[in-house]
C-alpha atoms as a PDB file:
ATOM      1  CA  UNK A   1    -168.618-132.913-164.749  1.00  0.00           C
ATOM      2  CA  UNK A   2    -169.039-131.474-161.080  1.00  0.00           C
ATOM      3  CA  UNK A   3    -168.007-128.093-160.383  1.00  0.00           C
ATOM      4  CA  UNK A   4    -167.444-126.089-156.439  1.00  0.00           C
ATOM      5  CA  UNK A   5    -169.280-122.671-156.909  1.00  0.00           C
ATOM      6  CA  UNK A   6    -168.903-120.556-154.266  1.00  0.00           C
ATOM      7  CA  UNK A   7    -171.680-117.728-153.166  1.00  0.00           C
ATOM      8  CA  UNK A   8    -171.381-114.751-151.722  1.00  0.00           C
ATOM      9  CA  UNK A   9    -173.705-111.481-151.736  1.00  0.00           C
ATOM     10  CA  UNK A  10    -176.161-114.112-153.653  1.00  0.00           C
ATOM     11  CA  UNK A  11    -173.778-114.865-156.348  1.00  0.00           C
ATOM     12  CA  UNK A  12    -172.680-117.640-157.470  1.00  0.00           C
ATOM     13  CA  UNK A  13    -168.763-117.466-158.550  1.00  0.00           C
ATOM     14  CA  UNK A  14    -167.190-120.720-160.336  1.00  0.00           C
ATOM     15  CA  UNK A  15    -163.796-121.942-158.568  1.00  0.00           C
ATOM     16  CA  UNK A  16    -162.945-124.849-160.665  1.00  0.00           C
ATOM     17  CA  UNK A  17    -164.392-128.262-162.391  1.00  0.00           C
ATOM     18  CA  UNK A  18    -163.677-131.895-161.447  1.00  0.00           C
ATOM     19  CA  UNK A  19    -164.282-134.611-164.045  1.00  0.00           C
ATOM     20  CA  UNK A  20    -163.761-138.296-163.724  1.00  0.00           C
ATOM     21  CA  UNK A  21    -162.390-140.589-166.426  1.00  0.00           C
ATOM     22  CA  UNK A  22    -163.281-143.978-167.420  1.00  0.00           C
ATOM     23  CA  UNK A  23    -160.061-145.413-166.308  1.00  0.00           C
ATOM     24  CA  UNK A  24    -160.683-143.149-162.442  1.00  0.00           C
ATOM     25  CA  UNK A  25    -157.969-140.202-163.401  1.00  0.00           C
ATOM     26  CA  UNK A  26    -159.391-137.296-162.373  1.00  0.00           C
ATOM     27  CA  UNK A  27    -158.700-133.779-163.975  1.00  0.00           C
ATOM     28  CA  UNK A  28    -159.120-130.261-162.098  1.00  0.00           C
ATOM     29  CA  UNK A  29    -159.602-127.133-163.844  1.00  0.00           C
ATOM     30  CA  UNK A  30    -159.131-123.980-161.705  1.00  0.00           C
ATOM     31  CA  UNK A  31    -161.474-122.220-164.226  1.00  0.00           C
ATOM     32  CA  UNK A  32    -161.267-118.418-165.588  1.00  0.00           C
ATOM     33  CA  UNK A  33    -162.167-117.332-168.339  1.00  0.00           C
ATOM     34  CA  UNK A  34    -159.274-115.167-171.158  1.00  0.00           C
ATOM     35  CA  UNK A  35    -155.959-115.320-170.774  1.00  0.00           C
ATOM     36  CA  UNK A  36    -153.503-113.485-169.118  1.00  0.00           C
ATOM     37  CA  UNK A  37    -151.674-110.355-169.544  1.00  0.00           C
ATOM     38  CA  UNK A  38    -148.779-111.247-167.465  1.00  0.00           C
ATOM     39  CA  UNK A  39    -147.473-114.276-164.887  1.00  0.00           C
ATOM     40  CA  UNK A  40    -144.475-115.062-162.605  1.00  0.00           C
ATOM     41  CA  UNK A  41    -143.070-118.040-161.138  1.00  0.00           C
ATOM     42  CA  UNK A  42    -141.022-118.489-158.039  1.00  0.00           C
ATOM     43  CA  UNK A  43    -139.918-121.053-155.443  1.00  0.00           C
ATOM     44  CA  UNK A  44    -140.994-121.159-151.860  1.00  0.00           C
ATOM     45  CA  UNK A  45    -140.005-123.258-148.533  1.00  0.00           C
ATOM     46  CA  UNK A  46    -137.304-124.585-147.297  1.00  0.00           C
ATOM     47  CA  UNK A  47    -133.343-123.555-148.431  1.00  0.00           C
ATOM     48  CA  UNK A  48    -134.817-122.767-151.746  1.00  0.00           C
ATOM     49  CA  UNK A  49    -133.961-118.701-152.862  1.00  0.00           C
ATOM     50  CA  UNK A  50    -137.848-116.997-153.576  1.00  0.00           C
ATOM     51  CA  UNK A  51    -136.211-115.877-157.291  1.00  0.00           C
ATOM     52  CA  UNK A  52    -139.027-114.170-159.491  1.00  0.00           C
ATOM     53  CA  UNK A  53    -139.398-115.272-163.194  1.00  0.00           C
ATOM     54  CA  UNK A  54    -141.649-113.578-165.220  1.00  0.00           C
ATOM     55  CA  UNK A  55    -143.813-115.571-167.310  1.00  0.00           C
ATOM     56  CA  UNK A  56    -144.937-114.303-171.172  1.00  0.00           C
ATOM     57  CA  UNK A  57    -148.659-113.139-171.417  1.00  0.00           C
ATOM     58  CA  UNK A  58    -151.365-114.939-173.298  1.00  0.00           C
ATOM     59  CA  UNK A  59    -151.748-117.908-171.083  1.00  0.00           C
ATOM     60  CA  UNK A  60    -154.910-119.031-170.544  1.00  0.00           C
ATOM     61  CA  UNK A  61    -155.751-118.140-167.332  1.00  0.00           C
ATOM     62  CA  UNK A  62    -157.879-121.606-166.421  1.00  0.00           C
ATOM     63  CA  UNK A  63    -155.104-123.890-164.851  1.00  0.00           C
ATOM     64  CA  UNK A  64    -155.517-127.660-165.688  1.00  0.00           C
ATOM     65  CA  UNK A  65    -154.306-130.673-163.757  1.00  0.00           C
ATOM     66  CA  UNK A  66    -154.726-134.408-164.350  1.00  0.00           C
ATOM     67  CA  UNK A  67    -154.328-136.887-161.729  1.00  0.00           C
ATOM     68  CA  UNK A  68    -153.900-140.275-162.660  1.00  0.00           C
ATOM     69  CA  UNK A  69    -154.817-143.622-160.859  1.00  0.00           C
ATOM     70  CA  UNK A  70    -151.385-144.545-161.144  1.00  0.00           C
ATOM     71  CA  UNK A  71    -150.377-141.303-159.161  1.00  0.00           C
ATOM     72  CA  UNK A  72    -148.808-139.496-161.783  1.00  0.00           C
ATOM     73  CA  UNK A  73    -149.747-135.620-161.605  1.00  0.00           C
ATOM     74  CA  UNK A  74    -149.679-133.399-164.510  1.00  0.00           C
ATOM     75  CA  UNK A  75    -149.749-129.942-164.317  1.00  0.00           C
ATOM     76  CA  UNK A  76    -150.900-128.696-168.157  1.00  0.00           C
ATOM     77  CA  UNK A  77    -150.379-125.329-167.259  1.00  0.00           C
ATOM     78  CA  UNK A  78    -146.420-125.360-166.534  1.00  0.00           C
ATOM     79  CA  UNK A  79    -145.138-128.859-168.249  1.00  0.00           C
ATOM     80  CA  UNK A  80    -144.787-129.951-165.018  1.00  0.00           C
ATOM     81  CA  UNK A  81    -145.007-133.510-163.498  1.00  0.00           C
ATOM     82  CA  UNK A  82    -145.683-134.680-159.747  1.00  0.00           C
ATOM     83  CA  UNK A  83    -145.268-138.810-158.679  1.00  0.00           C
ATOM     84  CA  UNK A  84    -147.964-139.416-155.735  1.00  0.00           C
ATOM     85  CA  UNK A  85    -148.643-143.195-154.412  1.00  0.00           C
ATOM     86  CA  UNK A  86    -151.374-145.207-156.293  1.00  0.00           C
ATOM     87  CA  UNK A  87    -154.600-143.000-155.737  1.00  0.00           C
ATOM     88  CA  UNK A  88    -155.818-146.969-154.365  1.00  0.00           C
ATOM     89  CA  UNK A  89    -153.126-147.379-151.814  1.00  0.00           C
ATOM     90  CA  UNK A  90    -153.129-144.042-150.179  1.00  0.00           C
ATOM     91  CA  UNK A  91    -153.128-143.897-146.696  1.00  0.00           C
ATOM     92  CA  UNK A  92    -153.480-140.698-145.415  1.00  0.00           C
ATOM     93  CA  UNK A  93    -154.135-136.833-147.685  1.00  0.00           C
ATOM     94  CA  UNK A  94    -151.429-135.632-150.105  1.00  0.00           C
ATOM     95  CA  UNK A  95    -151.481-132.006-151.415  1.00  0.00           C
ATOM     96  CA  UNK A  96    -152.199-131.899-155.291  1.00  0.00           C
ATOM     97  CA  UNK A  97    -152.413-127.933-155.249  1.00  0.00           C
ATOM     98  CA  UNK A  98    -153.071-125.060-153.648  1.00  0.00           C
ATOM     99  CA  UNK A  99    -154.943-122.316-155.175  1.00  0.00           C
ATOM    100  CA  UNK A 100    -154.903-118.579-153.987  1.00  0.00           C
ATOM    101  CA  UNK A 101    -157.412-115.609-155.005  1.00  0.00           C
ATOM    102  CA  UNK A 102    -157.435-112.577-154.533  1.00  0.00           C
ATOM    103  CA  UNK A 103    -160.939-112.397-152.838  1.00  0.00           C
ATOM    104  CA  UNK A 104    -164.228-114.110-154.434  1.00  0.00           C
ATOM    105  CA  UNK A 105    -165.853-111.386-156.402  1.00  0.00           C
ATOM    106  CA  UNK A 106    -162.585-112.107-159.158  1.00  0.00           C
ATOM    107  CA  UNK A 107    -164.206-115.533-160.110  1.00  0.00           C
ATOM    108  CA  UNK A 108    -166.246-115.483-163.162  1.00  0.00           C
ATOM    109  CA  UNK A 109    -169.929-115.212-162.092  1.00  0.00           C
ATOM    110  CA  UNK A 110    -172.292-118.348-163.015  1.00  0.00           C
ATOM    111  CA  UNK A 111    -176.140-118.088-163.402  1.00  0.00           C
ATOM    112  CA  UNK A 112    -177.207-121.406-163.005  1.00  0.00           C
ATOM    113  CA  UNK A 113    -176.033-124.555-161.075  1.00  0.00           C
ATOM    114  CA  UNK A 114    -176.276-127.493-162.216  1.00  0.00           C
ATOM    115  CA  UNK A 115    -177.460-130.917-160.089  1.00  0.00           C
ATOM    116  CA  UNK A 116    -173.833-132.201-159.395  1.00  0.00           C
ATOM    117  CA  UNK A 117    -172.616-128.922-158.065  1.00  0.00           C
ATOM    118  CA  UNK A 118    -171.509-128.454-155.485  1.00  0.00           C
ATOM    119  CA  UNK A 119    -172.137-124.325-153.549  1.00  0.00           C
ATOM    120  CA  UNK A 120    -170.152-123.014-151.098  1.00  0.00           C
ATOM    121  CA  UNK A 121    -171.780-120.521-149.102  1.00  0.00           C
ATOM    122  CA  UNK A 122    -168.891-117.883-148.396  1.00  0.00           C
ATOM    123  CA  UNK A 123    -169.951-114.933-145.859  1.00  0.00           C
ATOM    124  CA  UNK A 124    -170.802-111.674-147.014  1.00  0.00           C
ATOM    125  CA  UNK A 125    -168.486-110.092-143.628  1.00  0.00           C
ATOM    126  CA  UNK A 126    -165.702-111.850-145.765  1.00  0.00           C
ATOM    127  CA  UNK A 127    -163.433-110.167-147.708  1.00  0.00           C
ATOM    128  CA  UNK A 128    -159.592-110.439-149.009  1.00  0.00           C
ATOM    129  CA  UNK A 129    -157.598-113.496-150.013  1.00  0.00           C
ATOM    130  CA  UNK A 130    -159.009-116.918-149.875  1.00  0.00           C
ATOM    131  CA  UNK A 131    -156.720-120.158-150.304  1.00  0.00           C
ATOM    132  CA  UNK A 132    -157.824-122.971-151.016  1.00  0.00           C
ATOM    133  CA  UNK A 133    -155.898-126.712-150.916  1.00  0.00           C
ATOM    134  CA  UNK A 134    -156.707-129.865-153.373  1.00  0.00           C
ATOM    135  CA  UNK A 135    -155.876-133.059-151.686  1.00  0.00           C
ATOM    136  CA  UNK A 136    -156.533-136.819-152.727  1.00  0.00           C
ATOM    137  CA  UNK A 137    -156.771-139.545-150.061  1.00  0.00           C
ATOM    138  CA  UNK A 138    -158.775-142.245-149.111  1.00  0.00           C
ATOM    139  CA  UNK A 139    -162.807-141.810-149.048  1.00  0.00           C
ATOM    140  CA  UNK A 140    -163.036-143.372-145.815  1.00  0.00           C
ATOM    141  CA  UNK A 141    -160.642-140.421-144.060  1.00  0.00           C
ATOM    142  CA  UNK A 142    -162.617-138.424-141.936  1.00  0.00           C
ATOM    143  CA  UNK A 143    -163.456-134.667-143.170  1.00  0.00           C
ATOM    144  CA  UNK A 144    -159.987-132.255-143.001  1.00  0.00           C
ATOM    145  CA  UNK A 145    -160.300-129.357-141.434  1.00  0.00           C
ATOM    146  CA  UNK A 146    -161.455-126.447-142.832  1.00  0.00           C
ATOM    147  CA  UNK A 147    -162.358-129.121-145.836  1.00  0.00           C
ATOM    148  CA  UNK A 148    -165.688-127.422-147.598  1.00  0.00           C
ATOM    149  CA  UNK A 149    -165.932-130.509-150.180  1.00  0.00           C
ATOM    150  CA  UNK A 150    -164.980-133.963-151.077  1.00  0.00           C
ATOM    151  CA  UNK A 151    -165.983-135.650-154.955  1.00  0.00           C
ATOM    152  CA  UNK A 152    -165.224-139.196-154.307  1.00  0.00           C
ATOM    153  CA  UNK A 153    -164.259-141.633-157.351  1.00  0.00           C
ATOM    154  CA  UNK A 154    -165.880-145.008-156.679  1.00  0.00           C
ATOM    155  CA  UNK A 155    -165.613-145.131-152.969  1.00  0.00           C
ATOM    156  CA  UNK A 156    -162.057-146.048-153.426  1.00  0.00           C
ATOM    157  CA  UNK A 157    -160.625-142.432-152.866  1.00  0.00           C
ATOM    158  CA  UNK A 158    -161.526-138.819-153.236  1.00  0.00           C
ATOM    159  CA  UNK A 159    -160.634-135.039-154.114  1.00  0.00           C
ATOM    160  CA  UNK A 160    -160.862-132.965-150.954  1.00  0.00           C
ATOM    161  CA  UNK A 161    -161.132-129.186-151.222  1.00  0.00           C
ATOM    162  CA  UNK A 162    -160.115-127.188-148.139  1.00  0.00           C
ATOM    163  CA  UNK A 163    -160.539-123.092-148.069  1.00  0.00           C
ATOM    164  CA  UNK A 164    -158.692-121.054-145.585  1.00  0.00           C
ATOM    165  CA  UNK A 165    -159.029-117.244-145.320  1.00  0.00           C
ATOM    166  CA  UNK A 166    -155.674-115.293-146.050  1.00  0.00           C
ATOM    167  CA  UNK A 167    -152.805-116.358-148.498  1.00  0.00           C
ATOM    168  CA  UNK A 168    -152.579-120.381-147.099  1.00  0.00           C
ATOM    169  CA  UNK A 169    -149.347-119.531-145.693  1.00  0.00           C
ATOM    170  CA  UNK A 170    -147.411-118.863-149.140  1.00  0.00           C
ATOM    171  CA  UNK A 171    -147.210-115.295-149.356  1.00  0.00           C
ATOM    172  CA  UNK A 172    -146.138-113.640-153.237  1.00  0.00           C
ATOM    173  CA  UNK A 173    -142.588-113.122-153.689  1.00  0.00           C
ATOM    174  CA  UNK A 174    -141.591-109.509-153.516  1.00  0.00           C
ATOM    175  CA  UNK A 175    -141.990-107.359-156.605  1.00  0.00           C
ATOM    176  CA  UNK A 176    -145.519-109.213-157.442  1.00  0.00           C
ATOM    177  CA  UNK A 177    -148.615-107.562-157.189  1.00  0.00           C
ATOM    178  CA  UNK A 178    -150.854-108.071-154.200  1.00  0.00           C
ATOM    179  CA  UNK A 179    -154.116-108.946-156.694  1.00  0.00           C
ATOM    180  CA  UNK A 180    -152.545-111.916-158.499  1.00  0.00           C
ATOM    181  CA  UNK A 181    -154.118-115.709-158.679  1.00  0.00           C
ATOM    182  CA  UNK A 182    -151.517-117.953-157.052  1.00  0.00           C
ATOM    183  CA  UNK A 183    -150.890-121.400-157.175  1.00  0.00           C
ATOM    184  CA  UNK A 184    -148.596-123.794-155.413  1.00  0.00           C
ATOM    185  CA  UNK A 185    -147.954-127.393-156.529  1.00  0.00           C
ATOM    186  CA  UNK A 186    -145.032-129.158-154.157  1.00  0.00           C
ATOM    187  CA  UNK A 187    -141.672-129.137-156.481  1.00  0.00           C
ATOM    188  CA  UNK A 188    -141.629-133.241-155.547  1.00  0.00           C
ATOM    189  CA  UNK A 189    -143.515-136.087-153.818  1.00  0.00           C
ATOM    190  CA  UNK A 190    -141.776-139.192-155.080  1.00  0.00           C
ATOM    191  CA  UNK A 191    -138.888-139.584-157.277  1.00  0.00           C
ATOM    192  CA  UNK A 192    -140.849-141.672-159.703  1.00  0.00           C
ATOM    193  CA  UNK A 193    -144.392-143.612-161.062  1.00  0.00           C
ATOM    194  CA  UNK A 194    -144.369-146.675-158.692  1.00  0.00           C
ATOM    195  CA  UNK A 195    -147.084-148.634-160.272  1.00  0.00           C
ATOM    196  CA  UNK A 196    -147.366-148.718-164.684  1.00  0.00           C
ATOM    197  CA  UNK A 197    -150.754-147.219-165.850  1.00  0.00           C
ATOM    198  CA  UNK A 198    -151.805-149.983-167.530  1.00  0.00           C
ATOM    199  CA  UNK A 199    -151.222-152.662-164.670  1.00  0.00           C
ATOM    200  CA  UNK A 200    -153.527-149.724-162.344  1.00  0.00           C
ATOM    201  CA  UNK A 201    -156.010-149.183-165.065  1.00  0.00           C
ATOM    202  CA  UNK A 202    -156.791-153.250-164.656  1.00  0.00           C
ATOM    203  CA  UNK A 203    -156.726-153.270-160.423  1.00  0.00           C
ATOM    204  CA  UNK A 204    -159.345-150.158-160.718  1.00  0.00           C
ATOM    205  CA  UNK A 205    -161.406-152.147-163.455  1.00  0.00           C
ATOM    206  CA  UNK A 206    -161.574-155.432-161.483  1.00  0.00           C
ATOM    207  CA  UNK A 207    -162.114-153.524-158.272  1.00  0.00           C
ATOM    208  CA  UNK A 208    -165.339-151.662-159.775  1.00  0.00           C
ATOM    209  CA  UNK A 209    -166.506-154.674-161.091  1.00  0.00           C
ATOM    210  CA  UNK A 210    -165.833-156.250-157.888  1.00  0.00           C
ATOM    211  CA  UNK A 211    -168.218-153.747-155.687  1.00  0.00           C
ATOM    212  CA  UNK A 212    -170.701-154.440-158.453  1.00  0.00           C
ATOM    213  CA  UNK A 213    -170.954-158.177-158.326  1.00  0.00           C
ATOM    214  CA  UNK A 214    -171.399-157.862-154.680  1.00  0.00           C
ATOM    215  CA  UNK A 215    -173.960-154.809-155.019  1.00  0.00           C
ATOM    216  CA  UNK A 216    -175.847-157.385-157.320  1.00  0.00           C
ATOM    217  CA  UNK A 217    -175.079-160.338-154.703  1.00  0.00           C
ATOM    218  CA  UNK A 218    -176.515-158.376-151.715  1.00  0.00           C
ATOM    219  CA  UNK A 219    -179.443-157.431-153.385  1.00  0.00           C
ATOM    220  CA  UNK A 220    -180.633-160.593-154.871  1.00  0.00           C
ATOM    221  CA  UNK A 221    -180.075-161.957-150.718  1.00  0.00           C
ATOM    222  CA  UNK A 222    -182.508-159.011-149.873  1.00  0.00           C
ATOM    223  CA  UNK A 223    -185.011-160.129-152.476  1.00  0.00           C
ATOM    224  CA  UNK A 224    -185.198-163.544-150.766  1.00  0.00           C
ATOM    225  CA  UNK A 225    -182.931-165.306-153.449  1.00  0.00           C
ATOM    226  CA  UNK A 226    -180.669-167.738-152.289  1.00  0.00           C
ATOM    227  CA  UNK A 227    -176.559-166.665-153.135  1.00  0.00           C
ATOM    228  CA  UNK A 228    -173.519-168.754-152.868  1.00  0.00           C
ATOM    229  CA  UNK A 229    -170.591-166.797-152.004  1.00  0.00           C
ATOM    230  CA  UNK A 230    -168.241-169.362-153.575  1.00  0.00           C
ATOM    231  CA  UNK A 231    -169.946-168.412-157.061  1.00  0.00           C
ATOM    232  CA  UNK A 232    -169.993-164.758-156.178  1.00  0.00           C
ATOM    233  CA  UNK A 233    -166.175-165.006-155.616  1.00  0.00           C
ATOM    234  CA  UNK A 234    -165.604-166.800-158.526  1.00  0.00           C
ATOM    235  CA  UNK A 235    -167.419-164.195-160.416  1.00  0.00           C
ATOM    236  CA  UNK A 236    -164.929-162.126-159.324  1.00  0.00           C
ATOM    237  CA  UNK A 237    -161.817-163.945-159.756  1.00  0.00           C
ATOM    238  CA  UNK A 238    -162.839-164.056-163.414  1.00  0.00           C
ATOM    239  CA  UNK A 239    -162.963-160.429-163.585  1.00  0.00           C
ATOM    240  CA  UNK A 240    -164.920-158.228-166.215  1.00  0.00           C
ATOM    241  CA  UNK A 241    -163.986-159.246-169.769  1.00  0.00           C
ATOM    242  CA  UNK A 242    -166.588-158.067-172.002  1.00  0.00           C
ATOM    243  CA  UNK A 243    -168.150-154.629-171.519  1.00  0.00           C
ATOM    244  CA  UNK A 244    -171.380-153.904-173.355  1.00  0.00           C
ATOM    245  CA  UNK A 245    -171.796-151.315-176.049  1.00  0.00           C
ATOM    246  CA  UNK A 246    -171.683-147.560-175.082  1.00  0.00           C
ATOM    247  CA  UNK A 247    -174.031-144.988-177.042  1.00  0.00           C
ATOM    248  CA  UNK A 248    -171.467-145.069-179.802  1.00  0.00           C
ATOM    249  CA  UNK A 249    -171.708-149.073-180.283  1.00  0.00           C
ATOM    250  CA  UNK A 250    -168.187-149.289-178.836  1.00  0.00           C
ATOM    251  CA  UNK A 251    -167.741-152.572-177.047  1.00  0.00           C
ATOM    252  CA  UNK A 252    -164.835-153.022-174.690  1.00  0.00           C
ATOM    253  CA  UNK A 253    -162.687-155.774-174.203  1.00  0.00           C
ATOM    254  CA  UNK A 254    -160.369-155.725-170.911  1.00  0.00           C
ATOM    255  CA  UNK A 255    -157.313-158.140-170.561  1.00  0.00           C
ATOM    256  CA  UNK A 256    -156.615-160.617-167.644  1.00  0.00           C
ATOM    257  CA  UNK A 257    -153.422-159.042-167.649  1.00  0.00           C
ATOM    258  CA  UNK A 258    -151.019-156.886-169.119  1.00  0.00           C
ATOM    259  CA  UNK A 259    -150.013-158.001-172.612  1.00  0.00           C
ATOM    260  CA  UNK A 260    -146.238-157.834-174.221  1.00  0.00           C
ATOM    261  CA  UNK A 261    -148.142-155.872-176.984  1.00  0.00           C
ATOM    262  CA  UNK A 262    -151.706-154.319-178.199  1.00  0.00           C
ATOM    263  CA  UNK A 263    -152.889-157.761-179.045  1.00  0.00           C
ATOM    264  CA  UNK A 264    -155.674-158.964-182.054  1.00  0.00           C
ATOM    265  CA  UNK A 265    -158.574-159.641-181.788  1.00  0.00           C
ATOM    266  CA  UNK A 266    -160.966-162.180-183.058  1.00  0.00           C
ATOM    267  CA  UNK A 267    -164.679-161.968-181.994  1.00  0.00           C
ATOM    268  CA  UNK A 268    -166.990-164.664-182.872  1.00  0.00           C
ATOM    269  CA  UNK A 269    -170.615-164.201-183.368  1.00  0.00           C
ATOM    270  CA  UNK A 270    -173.462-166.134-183.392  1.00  0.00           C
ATOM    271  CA  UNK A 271    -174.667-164.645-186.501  1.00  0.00           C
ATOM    272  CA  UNK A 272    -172.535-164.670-189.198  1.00  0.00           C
ATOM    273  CA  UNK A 273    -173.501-161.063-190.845  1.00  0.00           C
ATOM    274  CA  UNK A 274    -171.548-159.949-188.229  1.00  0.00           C
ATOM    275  CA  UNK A 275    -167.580-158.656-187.944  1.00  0.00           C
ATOM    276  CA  UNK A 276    -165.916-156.799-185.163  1.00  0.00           C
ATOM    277  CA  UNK A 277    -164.087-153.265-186.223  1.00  0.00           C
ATOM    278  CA  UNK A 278    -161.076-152.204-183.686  1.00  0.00           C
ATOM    279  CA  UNK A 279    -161.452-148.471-182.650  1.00  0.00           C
ATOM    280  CA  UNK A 280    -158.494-146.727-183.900  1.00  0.00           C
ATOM    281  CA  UNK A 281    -156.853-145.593-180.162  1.00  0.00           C
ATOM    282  CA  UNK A 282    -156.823-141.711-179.679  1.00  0.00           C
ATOM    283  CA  UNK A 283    -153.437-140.738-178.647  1.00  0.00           C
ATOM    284  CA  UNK A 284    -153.764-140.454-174.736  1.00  0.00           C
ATOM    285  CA  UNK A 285    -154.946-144.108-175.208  1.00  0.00           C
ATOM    286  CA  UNK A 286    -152.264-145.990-176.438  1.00  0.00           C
ATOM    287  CA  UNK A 287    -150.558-146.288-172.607  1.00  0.00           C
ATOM    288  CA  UNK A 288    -153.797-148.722-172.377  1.00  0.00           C
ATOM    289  CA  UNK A 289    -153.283-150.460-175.769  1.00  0.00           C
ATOM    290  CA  UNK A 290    -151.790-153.653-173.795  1.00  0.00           C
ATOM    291  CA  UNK A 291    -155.010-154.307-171.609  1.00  0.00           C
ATOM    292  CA  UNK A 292    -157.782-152.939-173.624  1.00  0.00           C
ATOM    293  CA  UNK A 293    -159.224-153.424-176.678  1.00  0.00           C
ATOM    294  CA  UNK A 294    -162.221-151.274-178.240  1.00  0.00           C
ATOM    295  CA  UNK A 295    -164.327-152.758-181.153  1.00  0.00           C
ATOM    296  CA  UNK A 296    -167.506-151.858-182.918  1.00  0.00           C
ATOM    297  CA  UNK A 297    -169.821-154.251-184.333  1.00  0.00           C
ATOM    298  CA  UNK A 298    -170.569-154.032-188.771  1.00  0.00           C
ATOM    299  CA  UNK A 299    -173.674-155.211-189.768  1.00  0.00           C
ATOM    300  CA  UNK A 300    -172.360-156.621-193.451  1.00  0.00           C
ATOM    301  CA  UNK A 301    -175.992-156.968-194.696  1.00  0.00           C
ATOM    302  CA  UNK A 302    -176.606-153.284-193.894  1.00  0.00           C
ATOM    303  CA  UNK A 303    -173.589-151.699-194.879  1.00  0.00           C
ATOM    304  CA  UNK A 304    -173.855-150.022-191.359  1.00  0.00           C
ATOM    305  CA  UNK A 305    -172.730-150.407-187.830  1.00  0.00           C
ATOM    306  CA  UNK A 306    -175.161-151.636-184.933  1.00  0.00           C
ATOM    307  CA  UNK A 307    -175.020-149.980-181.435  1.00  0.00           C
ATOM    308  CA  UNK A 308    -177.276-152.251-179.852  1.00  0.00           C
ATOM    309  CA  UNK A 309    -175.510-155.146-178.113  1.00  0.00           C
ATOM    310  CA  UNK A 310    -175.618-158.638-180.206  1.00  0.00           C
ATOM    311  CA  UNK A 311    -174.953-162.252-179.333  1.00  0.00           C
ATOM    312  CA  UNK A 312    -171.235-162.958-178.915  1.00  0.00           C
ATOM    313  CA  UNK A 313    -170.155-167.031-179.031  1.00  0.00           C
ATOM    314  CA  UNK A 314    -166.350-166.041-177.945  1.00  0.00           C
ATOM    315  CA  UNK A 315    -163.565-163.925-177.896  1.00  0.00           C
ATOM    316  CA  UNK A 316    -159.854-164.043-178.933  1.00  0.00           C
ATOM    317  CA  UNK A 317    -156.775-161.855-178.087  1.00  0.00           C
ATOM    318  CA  UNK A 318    -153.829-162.642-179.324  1.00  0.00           C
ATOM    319  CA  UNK A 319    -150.316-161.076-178.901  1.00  0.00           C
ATOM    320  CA  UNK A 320    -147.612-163.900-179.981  1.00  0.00           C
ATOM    321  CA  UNK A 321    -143.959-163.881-178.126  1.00  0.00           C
END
């Protein structure tokens, strides 16, 4: 987990926390701590009436978004749901959120940073609103302006974080207090999900593995060995397969392709006292049940499971017509 702290006066003031998932989602928390004793929505821009809904209190006040390889945006906080491109085939920024405060002393204070922070300096002459705009896009685009941050997933694209002082432009509707938190998602991007999770989850996969084999490939030519790209693109072609045990034993198997359904699996080992387990899927996994497969490895003489990596002859998935 990386979070943006900002500091003014010499203190540090927590804005929100970025964490990375396995499968390159991303998830945003625009972080405060309690809930709330009140809340309004309302719709801005274009030929849309500003009309005021109040909201019931007892939210939490820390507003969560996910944002999935695939595109697909969920805002936790309000049930709502945003289609960008492929985070993989963007070409230029698109908005995720904007975030309004009502001036940097209202963040919760934090003590201690940690080494994947990131601090934000903010002067001491300022005071008032600050906005501040989440955008994805490539991680080759140049730096936005105004951008004070950038977490980058893999080097294939990034979450930009751009501060402005005043309201950003999106003023509160009339009959809200001045002091309120504010933020603004766009009401639509595309009409719908243009690529399936599970067929993005395998292009990030391969991609990853990808850089890596040609990480490896580059360094072994700067140690003097000799490297033939045709084998190094080979390598790729075949694509990752078999991950290695995590620190909970839990070995993962990745598909060529998409399946027709979660197929079996049959693991051969080259010692016998040996049987794979499939890890029951958690339920935000099963839109992945079709290209991955998690097992852990029972020792049968032990009684126990082994989290150290063993000698595997083959593997076997199998999901008939």
């Amino acid at each position: 987990m990386s979070r943006i702290l900002l500091q003014q006066h010499g203190v540090l003031r927590h804005l929100c926390s970025i964490n990375v998932g396995h499968d390159g989602s991303i998830k945003l928390d625009l972080v405060r701590r309690g809930e709330g004793t009140a809340g309004w929505n309302w719709a801005v821009g274009g030929n849309v009436a500003s009309t005021v809904e109040p909201r019931e209190a007892g939210e939490r006040k820390t507003k969560s978004i996910t944002i999935h390889t695939s595109g697909r945006i969920n805002y936790k906080f309000d049930g709502h749901t945003n289609f960008a491109p492929c985070l993989m085939d963007l070409e230029g920024p698109v908005t995720v959120i904007g975030y309004s405060i009502p001036a940097v002393g209202r963040l919760d204070e934090q003590t201690a940073p940690a080494p994947e922070d990131y601090i934000h300096v903010v002067p001491d002459s300022l005071i008032g609103r600050v906005s501040f705009r989440f955008d994805v896009l490539p991680a080759v685009n140049n730096l936005q302006d105004n951008e004070i941050c950038r977490f980058g997933v893999e080097g294939l694209y990034a979450l930009s974080c751009v501060a402005v002082q005043g309201d950003g432009g999106v003023p509160a509707a009339e009959g809200v207090p001045e002091e309120v938190f504010t933020t603004v998602h766009p009401t639509a991007l595309l009409a719908a999900q243009d690529i399936a999770e599970e067929v993005v989850f395998l292009r990030f996969k391969r991609a990853m593995y990808a850089r890596d084999v040609n990480d490896a490939a580059a360094a072994a030519a700067c140690a003097g060995a000799k490297v033939d790209p045709a084998e190094v693109e080979a390598t790729i072609a075949a694509g990752p397969g078999l991950y290695p045990p995590n620190g909970e034993g839990v070995w993962t198997l990745i598909t060529a392709v998409p399946m027709r359904i979660a197929p079996e699996l049959q693991v051969d080992f080259a010692d016998a006292r040996y049987e794979a387990r499939v890890v029951d899927l958690r339920p935000g996994d099963t839109r992945l049940s079709t290209v991955r497969v998690r097992f852990k490895v029972f020792d049968k003489q032990l009684d126990a499971y082994e989290k150290k990596p063993v000698a595997i002859v083959r593997t076997i998935l199998n999901a008939e017509l």
